[in-house]
N, C-alpha and C. Protein backbone atom coordinates (compact mmCIF):
# COMPACT_ATOMS: atom_id res chain seq x y z
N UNK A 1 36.28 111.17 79.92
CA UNK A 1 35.19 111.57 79.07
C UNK A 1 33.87 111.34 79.78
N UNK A 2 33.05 112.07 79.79
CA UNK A 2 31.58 111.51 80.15
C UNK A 2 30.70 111.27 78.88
N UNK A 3 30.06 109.80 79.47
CA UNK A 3 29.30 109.16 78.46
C UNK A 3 27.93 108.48 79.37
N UNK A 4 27.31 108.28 78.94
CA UNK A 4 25.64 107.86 78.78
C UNK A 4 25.86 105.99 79.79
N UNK A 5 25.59 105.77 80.56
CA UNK A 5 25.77 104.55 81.39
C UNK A 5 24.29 103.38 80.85
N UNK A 6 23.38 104.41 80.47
CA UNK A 6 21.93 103.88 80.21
C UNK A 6 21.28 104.29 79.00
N UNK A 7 20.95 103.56 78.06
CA UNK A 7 20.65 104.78 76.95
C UNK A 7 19.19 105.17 77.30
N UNK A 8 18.95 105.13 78.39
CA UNK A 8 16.90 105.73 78.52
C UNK A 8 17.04 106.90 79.05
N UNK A 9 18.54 107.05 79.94
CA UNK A 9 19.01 107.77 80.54
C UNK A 9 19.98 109.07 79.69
N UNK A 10 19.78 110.41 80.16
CA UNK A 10 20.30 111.64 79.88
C UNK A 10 21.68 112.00 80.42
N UNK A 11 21.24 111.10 81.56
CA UNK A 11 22.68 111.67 82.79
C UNK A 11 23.86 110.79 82.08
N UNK A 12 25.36 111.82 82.65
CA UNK A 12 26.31 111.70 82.12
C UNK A 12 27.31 110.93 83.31
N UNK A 13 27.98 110.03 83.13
CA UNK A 13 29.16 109.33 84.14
C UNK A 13 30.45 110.08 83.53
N UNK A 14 31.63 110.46 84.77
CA UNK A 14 32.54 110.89 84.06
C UNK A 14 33.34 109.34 84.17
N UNK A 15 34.06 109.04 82.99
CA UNK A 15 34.79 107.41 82.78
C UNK A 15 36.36 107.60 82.03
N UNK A 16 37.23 106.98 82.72
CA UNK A 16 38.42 106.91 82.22
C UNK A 16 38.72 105.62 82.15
N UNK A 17 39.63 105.12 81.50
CA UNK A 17 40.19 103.76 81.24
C UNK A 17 41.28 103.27 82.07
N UNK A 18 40.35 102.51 82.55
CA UNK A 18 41.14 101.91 83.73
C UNK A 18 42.25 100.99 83.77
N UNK A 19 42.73 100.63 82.31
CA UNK A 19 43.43 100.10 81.68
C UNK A 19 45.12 101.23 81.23
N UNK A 20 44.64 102.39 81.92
CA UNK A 20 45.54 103.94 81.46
C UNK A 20 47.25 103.20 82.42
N UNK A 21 48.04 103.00 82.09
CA UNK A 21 49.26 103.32 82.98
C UNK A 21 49.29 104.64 83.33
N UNK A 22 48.90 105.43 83.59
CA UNK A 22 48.72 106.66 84.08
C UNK A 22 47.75 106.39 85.87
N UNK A 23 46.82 105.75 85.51
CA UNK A 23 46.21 105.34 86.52
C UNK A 23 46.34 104.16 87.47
N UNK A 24 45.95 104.51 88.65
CA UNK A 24 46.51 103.42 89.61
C UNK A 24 46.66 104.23 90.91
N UNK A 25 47.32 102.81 91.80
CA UNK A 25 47.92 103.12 93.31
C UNK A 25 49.14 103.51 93.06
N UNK A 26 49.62 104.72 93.03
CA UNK A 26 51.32 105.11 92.86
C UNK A 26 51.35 105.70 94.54
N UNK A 27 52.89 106.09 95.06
CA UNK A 27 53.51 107.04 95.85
C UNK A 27 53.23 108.73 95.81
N UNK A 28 52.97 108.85 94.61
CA UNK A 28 53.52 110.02 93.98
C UNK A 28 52.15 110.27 92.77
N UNK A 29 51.87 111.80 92.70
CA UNK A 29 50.59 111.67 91.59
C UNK A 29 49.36 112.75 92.74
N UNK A 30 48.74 112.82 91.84
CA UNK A 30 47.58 113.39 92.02
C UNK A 30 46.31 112.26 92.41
N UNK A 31 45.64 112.48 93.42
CA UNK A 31 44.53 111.35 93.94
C UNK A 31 43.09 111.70 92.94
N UNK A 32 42.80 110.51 92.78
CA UNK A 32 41.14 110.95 92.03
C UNK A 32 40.39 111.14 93.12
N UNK A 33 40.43 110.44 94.22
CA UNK A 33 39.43 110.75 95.13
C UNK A 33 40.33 110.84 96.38
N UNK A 34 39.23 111.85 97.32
CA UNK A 34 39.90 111.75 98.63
C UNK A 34 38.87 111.77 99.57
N UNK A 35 39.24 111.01 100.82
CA UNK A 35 38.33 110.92 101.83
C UNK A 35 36.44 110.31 101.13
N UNK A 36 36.88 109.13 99.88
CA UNK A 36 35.59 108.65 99.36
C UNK A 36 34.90 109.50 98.30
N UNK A 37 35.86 111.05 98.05
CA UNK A 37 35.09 112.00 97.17
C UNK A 37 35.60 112.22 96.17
N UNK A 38 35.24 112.79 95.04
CA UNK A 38 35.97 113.82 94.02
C UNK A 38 36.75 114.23 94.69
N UNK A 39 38.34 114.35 94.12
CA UNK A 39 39.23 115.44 94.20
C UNK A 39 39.13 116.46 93.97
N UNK A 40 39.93 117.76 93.75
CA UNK A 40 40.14 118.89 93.10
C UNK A 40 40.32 118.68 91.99
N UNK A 41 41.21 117.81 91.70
CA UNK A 41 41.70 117.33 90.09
C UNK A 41 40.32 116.60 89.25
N UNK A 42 39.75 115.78 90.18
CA UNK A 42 38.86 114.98 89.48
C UNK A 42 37.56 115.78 88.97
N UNK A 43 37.30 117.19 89.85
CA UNK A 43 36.03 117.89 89.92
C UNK A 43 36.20 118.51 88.99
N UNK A 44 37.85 119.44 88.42
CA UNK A 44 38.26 120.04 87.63
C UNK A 44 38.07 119.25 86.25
N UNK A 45 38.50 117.92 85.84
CA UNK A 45 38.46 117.28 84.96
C UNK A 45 36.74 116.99 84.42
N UNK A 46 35.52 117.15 85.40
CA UNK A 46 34.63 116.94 85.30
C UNK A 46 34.13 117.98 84.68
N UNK A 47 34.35 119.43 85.43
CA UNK A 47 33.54 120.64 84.89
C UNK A 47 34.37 120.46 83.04
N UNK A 48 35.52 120.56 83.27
CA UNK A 48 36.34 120.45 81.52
C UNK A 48 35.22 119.98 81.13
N UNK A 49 34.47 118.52 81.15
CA UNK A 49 33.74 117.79 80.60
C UNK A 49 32.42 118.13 79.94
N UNK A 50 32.03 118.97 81.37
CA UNK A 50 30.74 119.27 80.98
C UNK A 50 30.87 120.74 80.00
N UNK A 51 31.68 121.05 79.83
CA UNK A 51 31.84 122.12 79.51
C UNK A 51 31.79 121.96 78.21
N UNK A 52 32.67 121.34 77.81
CA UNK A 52 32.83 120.82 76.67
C UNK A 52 31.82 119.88 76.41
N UNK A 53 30.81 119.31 76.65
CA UNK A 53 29.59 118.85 76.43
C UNK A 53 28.43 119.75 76.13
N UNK A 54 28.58 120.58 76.78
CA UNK A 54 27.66 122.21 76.57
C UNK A 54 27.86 122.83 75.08
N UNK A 55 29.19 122.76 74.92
CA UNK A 55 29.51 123.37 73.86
C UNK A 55 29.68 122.61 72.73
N UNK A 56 29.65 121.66 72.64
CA UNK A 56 29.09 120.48 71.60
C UNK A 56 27.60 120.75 70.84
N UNK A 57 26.95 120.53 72.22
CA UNK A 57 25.46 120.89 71.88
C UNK A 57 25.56 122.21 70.90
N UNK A 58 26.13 123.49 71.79
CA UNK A 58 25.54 124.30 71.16
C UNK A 58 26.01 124.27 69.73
N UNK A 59 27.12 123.89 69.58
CA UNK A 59 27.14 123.66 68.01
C UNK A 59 26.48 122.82 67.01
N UNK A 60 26.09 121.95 67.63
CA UNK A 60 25.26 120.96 66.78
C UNK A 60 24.30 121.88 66.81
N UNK A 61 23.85 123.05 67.40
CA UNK A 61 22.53 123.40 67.35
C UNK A 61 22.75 124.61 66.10
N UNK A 62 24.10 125.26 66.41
CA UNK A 62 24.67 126.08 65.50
C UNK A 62 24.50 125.75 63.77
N UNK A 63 24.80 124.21 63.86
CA UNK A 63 24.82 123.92 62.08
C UNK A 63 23.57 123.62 62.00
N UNK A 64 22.66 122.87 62.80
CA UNK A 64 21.14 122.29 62.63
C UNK A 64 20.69 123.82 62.22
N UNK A 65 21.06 125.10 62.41
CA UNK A 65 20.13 126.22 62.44
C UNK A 65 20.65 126.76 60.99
N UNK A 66 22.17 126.68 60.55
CA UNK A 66 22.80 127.37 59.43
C UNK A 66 21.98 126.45 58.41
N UNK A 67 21.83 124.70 58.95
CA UNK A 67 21.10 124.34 57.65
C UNK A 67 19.89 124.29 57.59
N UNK A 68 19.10 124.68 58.47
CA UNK A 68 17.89 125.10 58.43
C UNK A 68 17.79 126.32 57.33
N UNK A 69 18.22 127.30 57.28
CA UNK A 69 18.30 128.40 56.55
C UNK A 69 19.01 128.16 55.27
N UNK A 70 19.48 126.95 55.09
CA UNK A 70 20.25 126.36 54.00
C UNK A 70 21.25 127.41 53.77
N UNK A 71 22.33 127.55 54.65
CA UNK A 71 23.45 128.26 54.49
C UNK A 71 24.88 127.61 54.51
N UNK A 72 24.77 126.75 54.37
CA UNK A 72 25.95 125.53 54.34
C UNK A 72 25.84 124.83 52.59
N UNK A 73 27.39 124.82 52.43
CA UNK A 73 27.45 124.38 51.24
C UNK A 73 28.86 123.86 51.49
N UNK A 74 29.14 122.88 50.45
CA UNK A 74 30.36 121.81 50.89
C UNK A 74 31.43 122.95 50.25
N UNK A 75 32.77 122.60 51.21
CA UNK A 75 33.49 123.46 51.30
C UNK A 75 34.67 122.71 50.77
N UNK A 76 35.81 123.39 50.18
CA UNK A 76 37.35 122.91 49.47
C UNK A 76 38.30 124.54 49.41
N UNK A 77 39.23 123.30 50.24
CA UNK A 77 40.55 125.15 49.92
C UNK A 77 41.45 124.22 49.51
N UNK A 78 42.03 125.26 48.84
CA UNK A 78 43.18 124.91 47.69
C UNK A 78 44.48 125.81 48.77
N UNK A 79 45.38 125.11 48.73
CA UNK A 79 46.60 125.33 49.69
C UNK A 79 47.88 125.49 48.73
N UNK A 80 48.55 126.29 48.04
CA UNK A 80 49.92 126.07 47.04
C UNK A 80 50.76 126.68 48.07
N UNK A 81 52.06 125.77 48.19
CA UNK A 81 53.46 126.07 49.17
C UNK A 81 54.76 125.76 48.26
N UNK A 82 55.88 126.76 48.49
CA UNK A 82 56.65 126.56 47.69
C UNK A 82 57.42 125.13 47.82
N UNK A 83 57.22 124.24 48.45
CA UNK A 83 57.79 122.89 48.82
C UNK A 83 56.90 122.13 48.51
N UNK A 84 56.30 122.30 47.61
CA UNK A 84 55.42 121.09 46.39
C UNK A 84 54.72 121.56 45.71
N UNK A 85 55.09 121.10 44.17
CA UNK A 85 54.31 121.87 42.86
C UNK A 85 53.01 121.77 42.85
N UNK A 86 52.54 120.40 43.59
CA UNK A 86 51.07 120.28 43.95
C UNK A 86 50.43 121.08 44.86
N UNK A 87 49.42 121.24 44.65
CA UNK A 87 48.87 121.95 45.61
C UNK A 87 47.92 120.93 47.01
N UNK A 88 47.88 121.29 48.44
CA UNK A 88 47.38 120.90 49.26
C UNK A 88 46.01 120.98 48.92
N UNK A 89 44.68 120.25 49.06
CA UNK A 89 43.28 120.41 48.93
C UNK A 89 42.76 119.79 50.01
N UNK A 90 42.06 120.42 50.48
CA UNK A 90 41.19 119.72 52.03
C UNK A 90 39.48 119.83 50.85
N UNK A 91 39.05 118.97 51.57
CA UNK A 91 37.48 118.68 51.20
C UNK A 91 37.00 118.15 52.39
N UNK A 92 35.46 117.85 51.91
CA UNK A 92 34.75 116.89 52.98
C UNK A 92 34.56 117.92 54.22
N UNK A 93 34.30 118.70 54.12
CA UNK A 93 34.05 119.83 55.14
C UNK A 93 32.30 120.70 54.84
N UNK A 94 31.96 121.32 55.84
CA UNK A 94 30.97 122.25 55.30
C UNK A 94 31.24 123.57 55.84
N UNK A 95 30.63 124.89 54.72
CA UNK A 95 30.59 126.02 55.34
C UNK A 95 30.32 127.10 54.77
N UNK A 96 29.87 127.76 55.59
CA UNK A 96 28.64 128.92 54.91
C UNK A 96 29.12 129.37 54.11
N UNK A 97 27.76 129.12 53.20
CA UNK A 97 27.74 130.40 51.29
C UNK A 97 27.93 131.84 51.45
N UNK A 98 28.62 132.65 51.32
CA UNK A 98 28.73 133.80 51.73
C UNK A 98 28.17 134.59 50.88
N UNK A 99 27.34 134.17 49.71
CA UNK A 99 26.72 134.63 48.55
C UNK A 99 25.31 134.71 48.89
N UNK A 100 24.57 133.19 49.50
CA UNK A 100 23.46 133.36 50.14
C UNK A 100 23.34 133.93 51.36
N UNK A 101 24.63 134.29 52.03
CA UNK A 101 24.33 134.77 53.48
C UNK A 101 23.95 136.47 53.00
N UNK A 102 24.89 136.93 51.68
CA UNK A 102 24.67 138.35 51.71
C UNK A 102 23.30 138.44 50.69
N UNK A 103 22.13 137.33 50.42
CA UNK A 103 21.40 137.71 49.57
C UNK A 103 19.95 137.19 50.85
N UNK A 104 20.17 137.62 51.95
CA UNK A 104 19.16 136.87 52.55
C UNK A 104 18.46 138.32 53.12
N UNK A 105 17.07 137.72 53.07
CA UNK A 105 16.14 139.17 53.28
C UNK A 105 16.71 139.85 54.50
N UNK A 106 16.15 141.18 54.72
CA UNK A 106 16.70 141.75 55.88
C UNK A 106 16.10 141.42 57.10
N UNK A 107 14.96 140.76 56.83
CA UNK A 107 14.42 140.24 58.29
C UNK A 107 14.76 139.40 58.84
N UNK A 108 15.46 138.40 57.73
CA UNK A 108 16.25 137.17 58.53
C UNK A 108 17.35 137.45 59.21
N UNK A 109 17.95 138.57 58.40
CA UNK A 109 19.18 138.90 58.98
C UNK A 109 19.18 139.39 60.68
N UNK A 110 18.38 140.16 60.76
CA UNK A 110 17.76 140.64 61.92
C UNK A 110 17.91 139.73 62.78
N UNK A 111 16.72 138.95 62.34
CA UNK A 111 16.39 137.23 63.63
C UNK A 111 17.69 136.77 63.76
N UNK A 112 18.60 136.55 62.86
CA UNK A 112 19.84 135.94 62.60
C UNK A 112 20.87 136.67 64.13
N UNK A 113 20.91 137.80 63.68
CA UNK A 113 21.35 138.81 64.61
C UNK A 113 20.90 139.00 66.27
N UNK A 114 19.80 139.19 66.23
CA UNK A 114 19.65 138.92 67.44
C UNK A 114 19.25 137.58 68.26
N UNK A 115 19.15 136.27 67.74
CA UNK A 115 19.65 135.37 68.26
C UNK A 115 20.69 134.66 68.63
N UNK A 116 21.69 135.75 68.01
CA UNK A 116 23.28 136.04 68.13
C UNK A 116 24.21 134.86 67.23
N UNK A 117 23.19 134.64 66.30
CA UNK A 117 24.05 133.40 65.48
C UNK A 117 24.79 134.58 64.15
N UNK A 118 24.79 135.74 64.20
CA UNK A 118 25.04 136.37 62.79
C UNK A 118 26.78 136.71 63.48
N UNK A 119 27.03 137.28 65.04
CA UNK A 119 28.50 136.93 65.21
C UNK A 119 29.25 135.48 65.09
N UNK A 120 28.07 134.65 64.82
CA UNK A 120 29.24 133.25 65.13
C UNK A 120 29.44 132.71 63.42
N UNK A 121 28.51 133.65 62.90
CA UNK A 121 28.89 133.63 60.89
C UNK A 121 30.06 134.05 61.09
N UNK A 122 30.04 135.21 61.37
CA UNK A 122 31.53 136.03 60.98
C UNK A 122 32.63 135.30 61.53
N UNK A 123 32.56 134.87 62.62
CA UNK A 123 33.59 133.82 63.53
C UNK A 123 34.05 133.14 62.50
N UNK A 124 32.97 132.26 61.83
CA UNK A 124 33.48 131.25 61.05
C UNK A 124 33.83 131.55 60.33
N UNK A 125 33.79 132.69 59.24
CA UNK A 125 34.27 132.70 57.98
C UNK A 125 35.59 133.74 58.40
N UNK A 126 35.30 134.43 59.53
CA UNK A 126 37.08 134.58 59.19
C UNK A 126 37.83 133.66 59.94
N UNK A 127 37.64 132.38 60.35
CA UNK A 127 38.56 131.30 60.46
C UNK A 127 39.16 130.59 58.94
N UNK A 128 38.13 130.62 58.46
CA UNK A 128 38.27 129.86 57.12
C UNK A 128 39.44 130.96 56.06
N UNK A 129 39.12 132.42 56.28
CA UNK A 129 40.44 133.24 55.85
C UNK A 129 41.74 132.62 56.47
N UNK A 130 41.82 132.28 57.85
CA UNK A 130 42.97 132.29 58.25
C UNK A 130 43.39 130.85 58.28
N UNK A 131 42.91 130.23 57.69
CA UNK A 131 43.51 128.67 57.19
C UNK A 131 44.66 128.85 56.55
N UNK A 132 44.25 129.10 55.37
CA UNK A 132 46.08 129.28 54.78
C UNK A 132 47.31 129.64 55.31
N UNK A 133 46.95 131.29 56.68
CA UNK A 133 48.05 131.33 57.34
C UNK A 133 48.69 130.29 58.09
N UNK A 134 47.65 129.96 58.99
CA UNK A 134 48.13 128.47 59.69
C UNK A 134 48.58 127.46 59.18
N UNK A 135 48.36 126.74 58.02
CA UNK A 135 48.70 125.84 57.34
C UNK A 135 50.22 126.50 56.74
N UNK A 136 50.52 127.72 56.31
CA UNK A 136 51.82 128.12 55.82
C UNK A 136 52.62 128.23 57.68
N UNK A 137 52.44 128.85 58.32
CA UNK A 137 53.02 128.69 59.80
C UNK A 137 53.16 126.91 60.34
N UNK A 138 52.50 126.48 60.20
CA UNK A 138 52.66 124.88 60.06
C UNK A 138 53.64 123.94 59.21
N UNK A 139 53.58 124.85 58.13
CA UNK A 139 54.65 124.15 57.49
C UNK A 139 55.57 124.71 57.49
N UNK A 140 55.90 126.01 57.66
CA UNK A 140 57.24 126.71 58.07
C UNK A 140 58.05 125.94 59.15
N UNK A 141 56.70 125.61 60.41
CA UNK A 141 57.74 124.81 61.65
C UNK A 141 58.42 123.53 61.23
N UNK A 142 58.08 122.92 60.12
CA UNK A 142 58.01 121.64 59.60
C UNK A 142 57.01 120.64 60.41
N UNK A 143 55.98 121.54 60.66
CA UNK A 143 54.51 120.22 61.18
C UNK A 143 53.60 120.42 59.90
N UNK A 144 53.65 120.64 59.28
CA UNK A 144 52.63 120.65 58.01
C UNK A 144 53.19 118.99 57.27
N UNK A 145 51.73 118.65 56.42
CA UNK A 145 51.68 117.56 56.04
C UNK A 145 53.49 117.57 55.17
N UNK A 146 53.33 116.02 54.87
CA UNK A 146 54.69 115.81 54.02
C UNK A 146 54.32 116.13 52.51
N UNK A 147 54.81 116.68 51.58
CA UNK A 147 54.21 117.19 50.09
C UNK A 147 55.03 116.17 49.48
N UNK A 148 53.80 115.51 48.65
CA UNK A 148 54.12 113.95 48.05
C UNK A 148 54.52 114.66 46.40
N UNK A 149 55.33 114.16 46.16
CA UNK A 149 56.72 114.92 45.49
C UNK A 149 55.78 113.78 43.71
N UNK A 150 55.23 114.89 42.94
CA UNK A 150 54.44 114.70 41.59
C UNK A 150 55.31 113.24 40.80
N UNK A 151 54.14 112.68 40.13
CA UNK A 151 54.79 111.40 39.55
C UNK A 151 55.32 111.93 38.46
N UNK A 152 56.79 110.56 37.99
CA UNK A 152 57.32 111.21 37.20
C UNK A 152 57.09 110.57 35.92
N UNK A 153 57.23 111.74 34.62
CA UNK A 153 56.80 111.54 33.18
C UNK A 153 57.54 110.57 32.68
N UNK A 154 56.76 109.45 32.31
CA UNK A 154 57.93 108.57 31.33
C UNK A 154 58.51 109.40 30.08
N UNK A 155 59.88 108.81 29.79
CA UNK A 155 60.47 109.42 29.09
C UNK A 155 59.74 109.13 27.26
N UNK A 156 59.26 108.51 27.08
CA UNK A 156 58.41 107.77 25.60
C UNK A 156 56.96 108.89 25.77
N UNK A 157 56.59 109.73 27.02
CA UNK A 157 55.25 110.53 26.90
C UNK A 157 55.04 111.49 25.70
């Protein structure tokens, strides 16, 4: 992972745990360094990093901007599978009003659009359609949660 060595400091260290049984002097394995340098492996593991540090940002910048425009509203899907009478509910999530997104002037929409945040709306909300598939494909494989089987009625109710 790369993390912050200084907090005055911006720059990033890439750091693994040196505590990993994975890591070490072996026979056999991939070298972190060679000849005193980054490896191939190690340079590769670095760009992953930054990459994925890039794209962190831009999402934090992504929701800082949806709630700027106050287009985020707390989100709940309701999940029913025939292998529990209950239904699955996720909460504690956020995600765009699709009521205020289609009632927003046309100029915002515009700015919206060509700052290219109006494709990464649509991104999101048809992820949020395709939750249920995944969650039913999930539990088809049997990796979906375990369905906690409804308490039962005393017989005197």
């Amino acid at each position: 992972m790369l993390a912050k060595l200084r907090p005055e400091s911006d720059d990033l260290s890439l750091c693994f745990d040196p505590t990993s049984p994975t890591i070490g002097a072996f026979d056999d394995g991939q070298a972190l360094f060679e000849d005193g340098k980054p490896s191939e492996l190690t340079q590769g593991v670095l760009k992953f990093c930054e990459d994925f540090e890039q794209a962190a940002a831009r999402t934090g910048q992504f929701v800082r901007d949806l709630t700027e425009m106050d287009l985020l509203m707390d989100g709940e899907v309701t999940i029913q599978t025939p292998l529990s009478d209950q239904p699955f509910v996720y909460r504690g999530f956020r995600m765009v009003n699709e009521e205020k997104l289609r009632d927003m002037r046309g100029d915002q929409l515009r700015k919206i659009n060509q700052n290219g945040l109006l494709p990464l709306i649509h991104a999101h909300l048809f992820s949020l359609q395709l939750m249920r598939e995944i969650f039913e494909g999930q539990v088809s494989q049997g990796k979906g949660p375990i369905a906690v089987p409804a308490a039962p009625v005393p017989a005197d109710a």
